[in-house]
Protein backbone atom coordinates (compact mmCIF):
# COMPACT_ATOMS: atom_id res chain seq x y z
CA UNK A 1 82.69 -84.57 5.48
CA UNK A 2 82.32 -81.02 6.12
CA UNK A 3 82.32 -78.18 3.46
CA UNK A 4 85.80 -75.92 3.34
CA UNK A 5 85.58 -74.99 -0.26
CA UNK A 6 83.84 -72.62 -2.03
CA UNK A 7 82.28 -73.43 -5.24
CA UNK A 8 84.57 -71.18 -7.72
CA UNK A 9 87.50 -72.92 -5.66
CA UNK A 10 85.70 -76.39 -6.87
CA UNK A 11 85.46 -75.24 -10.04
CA UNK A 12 89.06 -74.36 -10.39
CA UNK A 13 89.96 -77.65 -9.25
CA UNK A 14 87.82 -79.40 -11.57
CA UNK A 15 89.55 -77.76 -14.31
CA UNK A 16 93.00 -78.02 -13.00
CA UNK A 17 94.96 -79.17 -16.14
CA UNK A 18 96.94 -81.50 -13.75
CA UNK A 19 93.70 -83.45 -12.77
CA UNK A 20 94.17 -87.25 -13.36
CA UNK A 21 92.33 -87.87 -16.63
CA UNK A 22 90.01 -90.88 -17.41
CA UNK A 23 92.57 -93.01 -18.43
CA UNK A 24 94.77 -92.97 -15.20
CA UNK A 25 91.68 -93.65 -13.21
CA UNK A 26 91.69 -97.11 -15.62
CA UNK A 27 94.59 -97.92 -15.58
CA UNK A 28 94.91 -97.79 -11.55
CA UNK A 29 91.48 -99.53 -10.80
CA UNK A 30 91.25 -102.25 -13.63
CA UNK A 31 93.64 -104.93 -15.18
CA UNK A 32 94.13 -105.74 -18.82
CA UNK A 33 92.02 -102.64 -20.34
CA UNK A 34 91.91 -103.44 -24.14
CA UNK A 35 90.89 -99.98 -25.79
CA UNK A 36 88.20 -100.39 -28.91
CA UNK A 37 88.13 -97.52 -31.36
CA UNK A 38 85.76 -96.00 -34.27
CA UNK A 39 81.51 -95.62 -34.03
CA UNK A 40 81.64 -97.50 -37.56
CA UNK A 41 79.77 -94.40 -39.04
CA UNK A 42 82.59 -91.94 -39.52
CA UNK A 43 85.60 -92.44 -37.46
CA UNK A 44 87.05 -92.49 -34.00
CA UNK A 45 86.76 -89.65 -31.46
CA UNK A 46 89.70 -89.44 -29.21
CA UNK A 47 88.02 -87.69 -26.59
CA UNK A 48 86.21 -90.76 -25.49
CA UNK A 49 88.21 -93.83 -25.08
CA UNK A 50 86.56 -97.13 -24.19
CA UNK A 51 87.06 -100.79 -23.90
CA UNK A 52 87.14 -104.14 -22.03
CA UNK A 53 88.91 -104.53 -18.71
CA UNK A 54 89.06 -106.38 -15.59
CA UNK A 55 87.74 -105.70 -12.57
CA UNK A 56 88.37 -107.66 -9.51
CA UNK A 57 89.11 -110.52 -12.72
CA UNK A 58 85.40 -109.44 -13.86
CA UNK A 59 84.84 -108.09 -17.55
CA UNK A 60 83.60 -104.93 -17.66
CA UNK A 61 82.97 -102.51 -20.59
CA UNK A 62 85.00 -98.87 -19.35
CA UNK A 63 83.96 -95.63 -20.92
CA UNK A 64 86.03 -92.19 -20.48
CA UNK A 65 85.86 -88.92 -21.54
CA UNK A 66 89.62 -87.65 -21.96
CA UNK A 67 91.24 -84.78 -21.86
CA UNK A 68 94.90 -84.35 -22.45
CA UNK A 69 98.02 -83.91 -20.32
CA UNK A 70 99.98 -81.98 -22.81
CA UNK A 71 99.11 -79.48 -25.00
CA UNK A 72 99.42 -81.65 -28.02
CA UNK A 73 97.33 -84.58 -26.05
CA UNK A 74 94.51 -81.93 -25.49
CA UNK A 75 94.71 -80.64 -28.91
CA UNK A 76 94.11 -84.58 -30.26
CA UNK A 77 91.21 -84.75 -27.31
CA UNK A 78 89.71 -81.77 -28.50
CA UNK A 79 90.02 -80.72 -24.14
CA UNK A 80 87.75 -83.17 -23.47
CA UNK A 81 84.79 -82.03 -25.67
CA UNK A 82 83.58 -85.34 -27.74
CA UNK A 83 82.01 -85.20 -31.27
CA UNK A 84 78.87 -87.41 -32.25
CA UNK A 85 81.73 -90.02 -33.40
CA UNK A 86 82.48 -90.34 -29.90
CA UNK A 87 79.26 -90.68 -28.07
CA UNK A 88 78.50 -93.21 -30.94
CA UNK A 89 81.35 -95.14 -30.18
CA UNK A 90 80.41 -95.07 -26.72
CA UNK A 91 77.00 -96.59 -27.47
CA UNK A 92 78.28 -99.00 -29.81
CA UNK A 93 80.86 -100.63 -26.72
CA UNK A 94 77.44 -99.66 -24.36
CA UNK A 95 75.26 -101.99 -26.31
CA UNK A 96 78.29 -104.87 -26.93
CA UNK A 97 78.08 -104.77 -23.26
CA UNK A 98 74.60 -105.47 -22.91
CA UNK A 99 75.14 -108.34 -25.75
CA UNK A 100 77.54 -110.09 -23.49
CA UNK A 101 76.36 -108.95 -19.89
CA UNK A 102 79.14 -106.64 -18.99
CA UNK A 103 78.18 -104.31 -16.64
CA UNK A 104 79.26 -100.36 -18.05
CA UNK A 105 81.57 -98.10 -15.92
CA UNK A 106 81.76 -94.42 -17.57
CA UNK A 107 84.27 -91.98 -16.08
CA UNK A 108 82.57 -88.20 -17.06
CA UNK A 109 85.27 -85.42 -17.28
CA UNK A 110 83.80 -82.81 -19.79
CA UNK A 111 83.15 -78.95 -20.49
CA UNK A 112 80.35 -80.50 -22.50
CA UNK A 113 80.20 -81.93 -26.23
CA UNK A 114 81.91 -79.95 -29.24
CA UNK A 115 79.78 -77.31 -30.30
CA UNK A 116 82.04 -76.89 -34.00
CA UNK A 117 79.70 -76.56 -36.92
CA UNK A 118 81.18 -79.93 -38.00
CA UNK A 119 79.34 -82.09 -34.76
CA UNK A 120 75.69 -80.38 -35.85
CA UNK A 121 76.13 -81.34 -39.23
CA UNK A 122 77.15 -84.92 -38.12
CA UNK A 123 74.30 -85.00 -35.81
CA UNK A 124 75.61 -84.00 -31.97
CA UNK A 125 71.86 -83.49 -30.79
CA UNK A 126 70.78 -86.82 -32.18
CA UNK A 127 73.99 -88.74 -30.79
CA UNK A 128 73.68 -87.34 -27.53
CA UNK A 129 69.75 -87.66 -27.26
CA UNK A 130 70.02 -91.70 -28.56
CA UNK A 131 72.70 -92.29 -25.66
CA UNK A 132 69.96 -91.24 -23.50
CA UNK A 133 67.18 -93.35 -24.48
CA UNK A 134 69.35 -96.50 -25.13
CA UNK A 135 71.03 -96.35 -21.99
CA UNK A 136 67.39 -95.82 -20.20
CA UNK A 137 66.81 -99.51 -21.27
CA UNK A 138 70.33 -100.61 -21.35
CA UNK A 139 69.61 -104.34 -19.89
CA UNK A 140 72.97 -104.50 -17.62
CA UNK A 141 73.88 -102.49 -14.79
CA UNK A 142 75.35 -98.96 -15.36
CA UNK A 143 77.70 -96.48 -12.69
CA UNK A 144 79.18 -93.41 -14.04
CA UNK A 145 81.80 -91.35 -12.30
CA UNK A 146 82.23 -87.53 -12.56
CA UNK A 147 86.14 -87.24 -11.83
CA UNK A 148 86.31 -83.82 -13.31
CA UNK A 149 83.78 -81.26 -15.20
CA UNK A 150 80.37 -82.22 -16.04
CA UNK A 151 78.81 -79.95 -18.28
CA UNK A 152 75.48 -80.13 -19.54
CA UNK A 153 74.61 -82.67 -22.48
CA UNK A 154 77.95 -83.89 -23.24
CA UNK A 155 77.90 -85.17 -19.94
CA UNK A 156 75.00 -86.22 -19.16
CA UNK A 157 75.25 -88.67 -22.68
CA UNK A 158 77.26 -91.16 -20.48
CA UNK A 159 75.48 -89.79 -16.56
CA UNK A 160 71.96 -92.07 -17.79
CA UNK A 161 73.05 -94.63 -14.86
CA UNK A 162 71.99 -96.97 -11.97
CA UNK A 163 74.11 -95.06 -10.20
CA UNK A 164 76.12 -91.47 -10.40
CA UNK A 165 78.67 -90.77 -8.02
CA UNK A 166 81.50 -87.94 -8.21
CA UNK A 167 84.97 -87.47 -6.88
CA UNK A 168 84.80 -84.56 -3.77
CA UNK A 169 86.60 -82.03 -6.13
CA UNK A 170 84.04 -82.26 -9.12
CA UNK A 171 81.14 -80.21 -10.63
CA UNK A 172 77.90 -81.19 -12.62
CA UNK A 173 75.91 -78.33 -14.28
CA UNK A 174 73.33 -77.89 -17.61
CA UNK A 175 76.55 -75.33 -18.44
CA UNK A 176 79.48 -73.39 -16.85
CA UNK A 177 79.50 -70.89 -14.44
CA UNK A 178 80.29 -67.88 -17.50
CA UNK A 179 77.61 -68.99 -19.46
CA UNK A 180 75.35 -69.31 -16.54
CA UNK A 181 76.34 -65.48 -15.96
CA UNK A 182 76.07 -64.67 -19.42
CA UNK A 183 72.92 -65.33 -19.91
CA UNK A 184 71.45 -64.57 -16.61
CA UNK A 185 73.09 -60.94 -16.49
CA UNK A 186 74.86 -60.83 -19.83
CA UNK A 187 78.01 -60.44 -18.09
CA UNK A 188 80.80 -63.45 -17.98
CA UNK A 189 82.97 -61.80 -15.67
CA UNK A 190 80.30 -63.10 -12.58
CA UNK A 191 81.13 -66.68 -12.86
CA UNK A 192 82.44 -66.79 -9.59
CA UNK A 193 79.10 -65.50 -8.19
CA UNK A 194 76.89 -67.75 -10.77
CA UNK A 195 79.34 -70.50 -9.57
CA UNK A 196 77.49 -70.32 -5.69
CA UNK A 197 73.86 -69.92 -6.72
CA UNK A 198 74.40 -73.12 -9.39
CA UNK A 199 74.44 -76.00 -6.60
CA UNK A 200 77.00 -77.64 -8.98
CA UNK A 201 79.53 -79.32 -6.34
CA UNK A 202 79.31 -82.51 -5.21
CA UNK A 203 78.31 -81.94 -1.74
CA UNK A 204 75.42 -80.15 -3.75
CA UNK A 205 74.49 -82.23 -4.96
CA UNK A 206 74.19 -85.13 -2.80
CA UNK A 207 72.46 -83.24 -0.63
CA UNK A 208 69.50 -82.77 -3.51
CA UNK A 209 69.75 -86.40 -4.46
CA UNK A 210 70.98 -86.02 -7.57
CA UNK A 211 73.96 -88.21 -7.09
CA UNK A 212 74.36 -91.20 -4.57
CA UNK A 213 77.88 -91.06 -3.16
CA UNK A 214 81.10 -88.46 -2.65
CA UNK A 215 84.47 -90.17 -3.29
CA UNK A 216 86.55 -88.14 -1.16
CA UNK A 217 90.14 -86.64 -2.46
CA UNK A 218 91.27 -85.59 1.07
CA UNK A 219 92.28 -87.08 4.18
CA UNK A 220 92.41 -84.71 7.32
CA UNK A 221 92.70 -81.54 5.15
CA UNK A 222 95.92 -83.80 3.08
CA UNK A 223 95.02 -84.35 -0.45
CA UNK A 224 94.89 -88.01 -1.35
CA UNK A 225 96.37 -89.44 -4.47
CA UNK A 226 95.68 -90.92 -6.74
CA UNK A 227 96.66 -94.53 -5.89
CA UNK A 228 94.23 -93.79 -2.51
CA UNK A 229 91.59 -92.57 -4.89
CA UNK A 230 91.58 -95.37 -7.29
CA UNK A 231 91.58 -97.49 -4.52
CA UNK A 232 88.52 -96.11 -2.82
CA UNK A 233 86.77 -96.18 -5.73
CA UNK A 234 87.86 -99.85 -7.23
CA UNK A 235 86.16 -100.88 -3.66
CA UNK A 236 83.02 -99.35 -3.92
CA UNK A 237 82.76 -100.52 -7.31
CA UNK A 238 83.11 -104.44 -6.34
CA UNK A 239 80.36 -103.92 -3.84
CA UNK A 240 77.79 -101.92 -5.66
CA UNK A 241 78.43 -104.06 -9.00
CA UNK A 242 77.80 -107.17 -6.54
CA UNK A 243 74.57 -105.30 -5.31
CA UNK A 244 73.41 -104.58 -8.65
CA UNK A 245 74.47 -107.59 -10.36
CA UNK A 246 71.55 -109.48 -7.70
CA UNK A 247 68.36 -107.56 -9.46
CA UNK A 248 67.16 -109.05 -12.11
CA UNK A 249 66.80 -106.92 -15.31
CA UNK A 250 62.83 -105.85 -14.92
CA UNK A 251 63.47 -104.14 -11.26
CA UNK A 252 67.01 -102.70 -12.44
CA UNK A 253 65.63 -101.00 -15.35
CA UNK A 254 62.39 -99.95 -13.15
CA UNK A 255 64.69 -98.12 -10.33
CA UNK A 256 66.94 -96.65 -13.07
CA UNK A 257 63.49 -95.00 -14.24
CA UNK A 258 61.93 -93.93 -11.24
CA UNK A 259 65.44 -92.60 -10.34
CA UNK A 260 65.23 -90.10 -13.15
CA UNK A 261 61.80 -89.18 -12.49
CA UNK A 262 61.90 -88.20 -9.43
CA UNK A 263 63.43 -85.31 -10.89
């Protein structure tokens, strides 16, 4: 696959408000997705959406982080930005998987988590940071999927996985390009500069390890859509759940460890 793209072009296509969201990657690569709702601590968060579904007539547990199509949809998603309710709920379908040995699919498509007044006070850190630690131990196999923005914690609360792959047109970052610039020379309008220097694309980042696999979006410079996509990615899923599925839970928690120390 070779490199045509700069990074503020990747970054502009991450955002693209017609990007598939979560929920039409779920609905093209599973059957029967049954959406659960609420953290049972304060009340549901619709910018993460999760459930039960079928894959390849397996039951899985699928996470998403949403954004909206419509101005109204994004307005009820917040644009993708979850509150603690959300990465609670998350947790709560996370550790129901583990219960009944569903192995956990998370699709990541965030600027990162709400940063209102309203999430501190109902504990954002805390949410986010127990994500991490439970899902460090969670006893079934885990794969999360970038398919849009990743940005810093909010993402990163459902990227604690076996594996973390990312769709070609994708970035992962501890924060955006302006804030990068903003605080490095206290000037927003270099994002597109702090964009390069980030190493925040997925061709980045595979090449520093950070994620295991590209899924490609185009197809002799022809952009693919999202049928092909969901396609692509429905097979690689089969085979890597198949792969993981074969470890038994003492080696798969061990390499999901040493995976995040190595950095």
């Amino acid at each position: 696959m070779s490199r045509k793209k700069t990074a503020n072009d990747i970054v502009k296509l991450a955002r693209d408000a017609k990007r598939p969201t979560s929920l039409a990657y779920i609905h093209q690569i599973f059957d029967s997705f049954m959406s659960f709702h609420g953290d049972r601590y304060y009340g549901d968060d619709e910018a993460v959406i999760g459930g039960i579904a079928l894959l390849n007539n397996q039951p899985v547990t699928v996470i998403g982080i949403q954004k909206g199509t419509t101005l109204e949809e994004n307005i009820a998603t917040n644009f993708g930005s979850p509150s603690p309710e959300g990465y609670r709920k998350a947790l709560r379908l996370m550790k129901q998987a583990e219960k009944f040995n569903r192995p956990v699919i998370n699709f990541v498509n965030t600027p990162g988590a709400f940063c209102g007044i309203e999430a501190e006070e109902r504990g954002e850190g805390e949410a986010i940071a127990n994500n991490l630690y439970e899902m460090s131990q969670l006893k079934v196999p885990i794969i999360s999927i970038f398919t849009g923005e990743g940005g810093s914690g909010g993402a990163l609360a459902l990227g604690l996985a076996d594996e973390v792959w990312m769709l070609e047109n994708s970035i992962y970052s501890i924060l955006s390009p302006e804030g990068f610039a903003s605080i490095l020379w206290k000037d927003s309008s270099r994002a597109e500069e702090a964009a390069e220097i980030m190493k925040l694309t997925s061709y980045d980042l595979k090449e520093l390890g950070v994620i295991e696999k590209v899924i490609e979006e185009t197809s002799d410079d022809e952009d693919l859509s999202l049928e092909d996509i969901s396609r692509k990615v429905k097979i690689e899923l089969i085979d890597k759940l198949k792969e993981l599925e074969k470890l038994d839970v003492e080696t798969l928690l061990n390499q999901r460890y040493e995976r995040f120390r190595k950095f």
